[in-house]
Protein backbone atom coordinates (compact mmCIF):
# COMPACT_ATOMS: atom_id res chain seq x y z
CA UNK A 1 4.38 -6.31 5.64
CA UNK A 2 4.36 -8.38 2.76
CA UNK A 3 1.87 -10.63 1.43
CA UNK A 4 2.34 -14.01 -0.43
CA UNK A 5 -0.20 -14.76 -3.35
CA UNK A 6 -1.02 -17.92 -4.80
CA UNK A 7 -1.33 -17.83 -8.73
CA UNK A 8 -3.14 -20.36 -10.38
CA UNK A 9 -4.00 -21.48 -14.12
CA UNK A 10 -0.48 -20.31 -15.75
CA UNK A 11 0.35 -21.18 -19.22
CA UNK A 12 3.26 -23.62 -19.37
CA UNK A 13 4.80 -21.28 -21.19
CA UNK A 14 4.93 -18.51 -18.16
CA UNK A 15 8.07 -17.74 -16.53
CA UNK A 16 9.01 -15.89 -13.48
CA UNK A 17 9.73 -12.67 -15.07
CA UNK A 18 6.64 -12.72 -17.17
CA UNK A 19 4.69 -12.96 -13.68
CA UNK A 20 6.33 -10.53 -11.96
CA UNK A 21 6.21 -8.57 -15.12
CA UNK A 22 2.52 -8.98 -14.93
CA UNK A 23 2.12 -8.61 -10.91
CA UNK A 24 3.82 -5.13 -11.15
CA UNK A 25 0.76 -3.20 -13.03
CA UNK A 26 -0.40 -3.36 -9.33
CA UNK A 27 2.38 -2.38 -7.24
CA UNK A 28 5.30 -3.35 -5.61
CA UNK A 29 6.87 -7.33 -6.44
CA UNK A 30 8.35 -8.52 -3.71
CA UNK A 31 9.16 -11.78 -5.20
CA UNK A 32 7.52 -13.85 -7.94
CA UNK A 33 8.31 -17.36 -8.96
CA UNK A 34 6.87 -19.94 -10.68
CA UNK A 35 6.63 -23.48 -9.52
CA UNK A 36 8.38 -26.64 -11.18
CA UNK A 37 8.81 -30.03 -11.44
CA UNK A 38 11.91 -31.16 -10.03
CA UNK A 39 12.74 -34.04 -11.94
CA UNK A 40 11.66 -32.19 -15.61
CA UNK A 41 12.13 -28.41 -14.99
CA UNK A 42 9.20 -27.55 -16.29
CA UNK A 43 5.98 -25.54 -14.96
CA UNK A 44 3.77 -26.97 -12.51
CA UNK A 45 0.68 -24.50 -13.77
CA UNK A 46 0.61 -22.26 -10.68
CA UNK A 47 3.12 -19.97 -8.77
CA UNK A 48 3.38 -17.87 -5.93
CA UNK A 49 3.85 -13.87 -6.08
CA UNK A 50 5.10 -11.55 -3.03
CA UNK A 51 3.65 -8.23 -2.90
CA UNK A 52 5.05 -5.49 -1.00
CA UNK A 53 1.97 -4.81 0.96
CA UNK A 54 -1.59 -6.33 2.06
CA UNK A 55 -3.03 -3.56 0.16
CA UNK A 56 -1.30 -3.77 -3.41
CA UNK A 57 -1.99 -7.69 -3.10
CA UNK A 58 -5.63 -7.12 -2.32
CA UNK A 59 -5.27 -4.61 -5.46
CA UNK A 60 -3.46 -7.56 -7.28
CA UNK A 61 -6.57 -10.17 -6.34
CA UNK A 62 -8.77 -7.67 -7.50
CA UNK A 63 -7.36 -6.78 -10.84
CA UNK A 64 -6.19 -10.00 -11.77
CA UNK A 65 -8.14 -13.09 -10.63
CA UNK A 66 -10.29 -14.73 -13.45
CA UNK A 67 -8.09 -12.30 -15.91
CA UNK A 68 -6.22 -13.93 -19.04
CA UNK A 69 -2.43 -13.94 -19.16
CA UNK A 70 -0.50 -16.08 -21.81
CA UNK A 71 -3.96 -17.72 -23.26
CA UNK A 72 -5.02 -18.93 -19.86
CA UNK A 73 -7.77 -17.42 -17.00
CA UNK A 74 -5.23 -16.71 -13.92
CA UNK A 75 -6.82 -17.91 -10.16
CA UNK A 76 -5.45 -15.50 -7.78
CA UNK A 77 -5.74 -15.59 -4.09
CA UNK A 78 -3.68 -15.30 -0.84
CA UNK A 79 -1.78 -18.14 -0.41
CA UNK A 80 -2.33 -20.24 2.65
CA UNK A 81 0.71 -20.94 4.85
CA UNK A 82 1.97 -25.01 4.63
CA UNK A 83 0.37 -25.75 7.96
CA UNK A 84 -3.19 -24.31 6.58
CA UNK A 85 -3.17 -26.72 4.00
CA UNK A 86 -5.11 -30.71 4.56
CA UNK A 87 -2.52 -32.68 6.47
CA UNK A 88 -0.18 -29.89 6.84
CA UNK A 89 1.66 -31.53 10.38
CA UNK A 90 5.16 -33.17 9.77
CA UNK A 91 5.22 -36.67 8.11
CA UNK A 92 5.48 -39.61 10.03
CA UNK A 93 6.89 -42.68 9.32
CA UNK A 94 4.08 -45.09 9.34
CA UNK A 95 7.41 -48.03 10.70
């Protein structure tokens, strides 16, 4: 089964390929794509990599959280599913 990863503290600069690029000294990349802004196209600062299995991601964690990549410290974690996150129900119109 596959497991999703948040990645935090990316370099503007970072692309998708770079991360999964990066991701892949640990195993299998499922996926790997960094987050941007809609309206500018450009990098948000974090991203979200897909690992092929709960153990190369814990690998991944372990390897690469607090490690440097493009000039920055990367925060690397298992990313929490939309409805773990503060306020994660549907919207409601407040009308």
């Amino acid at each position: 089964m596959a497991s999703k990863l948040y990645v935090g503290g990316l370099a503007y600069s970072t692309t998708s390929e770079r991360l999964r690029t990066h991701f892949a000294q640990c195993g299998t990349v499922t996926s790997a794509e960094v987050v941007t802004d809609r309206d500018s196209g450009s990098s948000r600062g974090f991203g979200f990599v897909e690992m092929a299995n709960d153990a190369e991601a814990q690998a991944a964690i372990a390897k690469l959280n607090d490690q440097p990549l493009d000039g920055r410290t990367l925060r690397v974690n298992v990313a929490k599913g939309r409805t773990d996150r503060n306020g994660g129900g549907p919207r409601r119109s407040r009308w």
